[in-house]
C-alpha atoms as a PDB file:
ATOM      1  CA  UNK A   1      89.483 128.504 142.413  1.00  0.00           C
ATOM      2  CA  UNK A   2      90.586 125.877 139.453  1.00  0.00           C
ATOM      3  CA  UNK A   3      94.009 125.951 138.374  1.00  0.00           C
ATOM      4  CA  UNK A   4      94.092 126.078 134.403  1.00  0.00           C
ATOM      5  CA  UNK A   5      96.342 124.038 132.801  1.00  0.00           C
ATOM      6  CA  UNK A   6      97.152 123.204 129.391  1.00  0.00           C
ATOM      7  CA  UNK A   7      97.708 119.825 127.983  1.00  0.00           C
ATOM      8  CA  UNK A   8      99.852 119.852 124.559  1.00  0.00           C
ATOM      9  CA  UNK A   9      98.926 116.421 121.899  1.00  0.00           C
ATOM     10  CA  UNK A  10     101.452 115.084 120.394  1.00  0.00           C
ATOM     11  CA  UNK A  11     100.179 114.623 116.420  1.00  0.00           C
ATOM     12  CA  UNK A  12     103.056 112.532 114.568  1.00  0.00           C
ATOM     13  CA  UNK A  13     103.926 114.621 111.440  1.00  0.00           C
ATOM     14  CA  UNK A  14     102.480 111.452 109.276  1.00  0.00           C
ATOM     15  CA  UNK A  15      98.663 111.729 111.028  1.00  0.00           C
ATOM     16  CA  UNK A  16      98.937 115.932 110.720  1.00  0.00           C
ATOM     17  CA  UNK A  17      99.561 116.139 106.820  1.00  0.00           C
ATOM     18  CA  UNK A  18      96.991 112.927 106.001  1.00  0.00           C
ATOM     19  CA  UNK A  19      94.280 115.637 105.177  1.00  0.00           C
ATOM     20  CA  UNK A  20      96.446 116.560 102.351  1.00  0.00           C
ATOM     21  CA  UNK A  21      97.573 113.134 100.872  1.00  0.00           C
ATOM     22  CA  UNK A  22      95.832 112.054  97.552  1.00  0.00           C
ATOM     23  CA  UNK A  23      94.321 108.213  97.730  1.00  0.00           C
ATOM     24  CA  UNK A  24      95.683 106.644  94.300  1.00  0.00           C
ATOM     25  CA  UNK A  25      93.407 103.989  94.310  1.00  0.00           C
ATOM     26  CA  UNK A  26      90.679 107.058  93.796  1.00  0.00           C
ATOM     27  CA  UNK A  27      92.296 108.401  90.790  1.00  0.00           C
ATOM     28  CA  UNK A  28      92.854 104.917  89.327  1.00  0.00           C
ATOM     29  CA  UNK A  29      89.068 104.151  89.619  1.00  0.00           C
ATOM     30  CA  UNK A  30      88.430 107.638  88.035  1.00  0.00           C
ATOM     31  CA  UNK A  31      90.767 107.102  84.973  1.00  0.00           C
ATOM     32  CA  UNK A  32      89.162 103.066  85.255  1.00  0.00           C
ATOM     33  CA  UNK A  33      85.552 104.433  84.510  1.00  0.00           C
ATOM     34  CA  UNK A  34      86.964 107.312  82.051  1.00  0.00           C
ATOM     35  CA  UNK A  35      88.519 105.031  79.722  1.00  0.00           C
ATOM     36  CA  UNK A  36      85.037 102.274  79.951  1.00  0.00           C
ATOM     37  CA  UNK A  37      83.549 105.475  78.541  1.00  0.00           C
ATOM     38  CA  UNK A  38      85.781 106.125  75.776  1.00  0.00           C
ATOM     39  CA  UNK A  39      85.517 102.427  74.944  1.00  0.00           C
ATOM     40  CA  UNK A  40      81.784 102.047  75.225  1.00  0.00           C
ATOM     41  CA  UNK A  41      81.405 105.844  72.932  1.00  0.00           C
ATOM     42  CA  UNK A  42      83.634 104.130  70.242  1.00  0.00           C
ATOM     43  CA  UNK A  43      81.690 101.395  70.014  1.00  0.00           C
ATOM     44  CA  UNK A  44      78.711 102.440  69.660  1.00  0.00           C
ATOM     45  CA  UNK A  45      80.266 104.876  67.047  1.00  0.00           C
ATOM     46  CA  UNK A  46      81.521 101.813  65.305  1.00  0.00           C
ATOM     47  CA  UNK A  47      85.077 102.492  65.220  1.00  0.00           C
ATOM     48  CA  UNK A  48      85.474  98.805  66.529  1.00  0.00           C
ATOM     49  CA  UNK A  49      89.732  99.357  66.136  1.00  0.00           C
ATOM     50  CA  UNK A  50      89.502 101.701  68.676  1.00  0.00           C
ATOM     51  CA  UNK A  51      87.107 100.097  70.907  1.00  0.00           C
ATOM     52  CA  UNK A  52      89.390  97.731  71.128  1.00  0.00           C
ATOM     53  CA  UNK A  53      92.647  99.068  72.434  1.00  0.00           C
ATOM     54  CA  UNK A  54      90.433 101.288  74.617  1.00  0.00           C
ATOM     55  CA  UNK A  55      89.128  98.578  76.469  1.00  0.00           C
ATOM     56  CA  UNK A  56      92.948  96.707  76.619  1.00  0.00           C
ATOM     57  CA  UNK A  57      94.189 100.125  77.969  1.00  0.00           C
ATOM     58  CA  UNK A  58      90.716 100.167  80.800  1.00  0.00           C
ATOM     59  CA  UNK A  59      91.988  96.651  81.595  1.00  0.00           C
ATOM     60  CA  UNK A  60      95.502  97.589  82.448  1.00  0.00           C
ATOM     61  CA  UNK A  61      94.020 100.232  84.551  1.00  0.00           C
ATOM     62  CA  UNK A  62      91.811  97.774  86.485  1.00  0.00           C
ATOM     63  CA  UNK A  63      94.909  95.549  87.292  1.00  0.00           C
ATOM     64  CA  UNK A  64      96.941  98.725  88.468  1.00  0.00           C
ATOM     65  CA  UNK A  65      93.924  99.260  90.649  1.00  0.00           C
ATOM     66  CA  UNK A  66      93.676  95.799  92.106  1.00  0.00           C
ATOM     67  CA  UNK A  67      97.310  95.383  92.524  1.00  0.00           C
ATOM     68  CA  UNK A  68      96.943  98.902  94.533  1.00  0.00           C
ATOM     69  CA  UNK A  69      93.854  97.703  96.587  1.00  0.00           C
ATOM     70  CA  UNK A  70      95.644  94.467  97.369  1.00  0.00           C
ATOM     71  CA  UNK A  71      98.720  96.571  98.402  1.00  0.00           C
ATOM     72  CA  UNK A  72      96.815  98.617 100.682  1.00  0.00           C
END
């Protein structure tokens, strides 16, 4: 007859709770591609003022998001 045994694996605590962590450079491309929409709707409702600052704030976004990919 086999003997049973049971074999215990180790998980470090940083590898158990991954499934739970949020990945920022996913909600920077989210609010990246929200705020291209804004900025293309304004447009093409011709309030160019807004389009404007819209597409400075998108920008800002897309270096936070580079700097983030770049850091991971």
């Amino acid at each position: 007859m086999r003997s049973m045994t049971t074999q215990l694996i180790f998980i470090p605590e940083t590898e158990m709770f991954k499934l739970f962590q949020t990945n920022p450079t996913k909600k920077l491309e989210k609010q990246y591609a929200l705020k291209l929409e804004e900025a293309r709707d304004a447009q093409r409702a011709g309030k160019i003022p807004l389009f404007a600052t819209l597409t400075a704030e998108a920008e800002e976004i897309g270096r936070q998001l580079d700097a983030a990919k770049q850091g991971s």
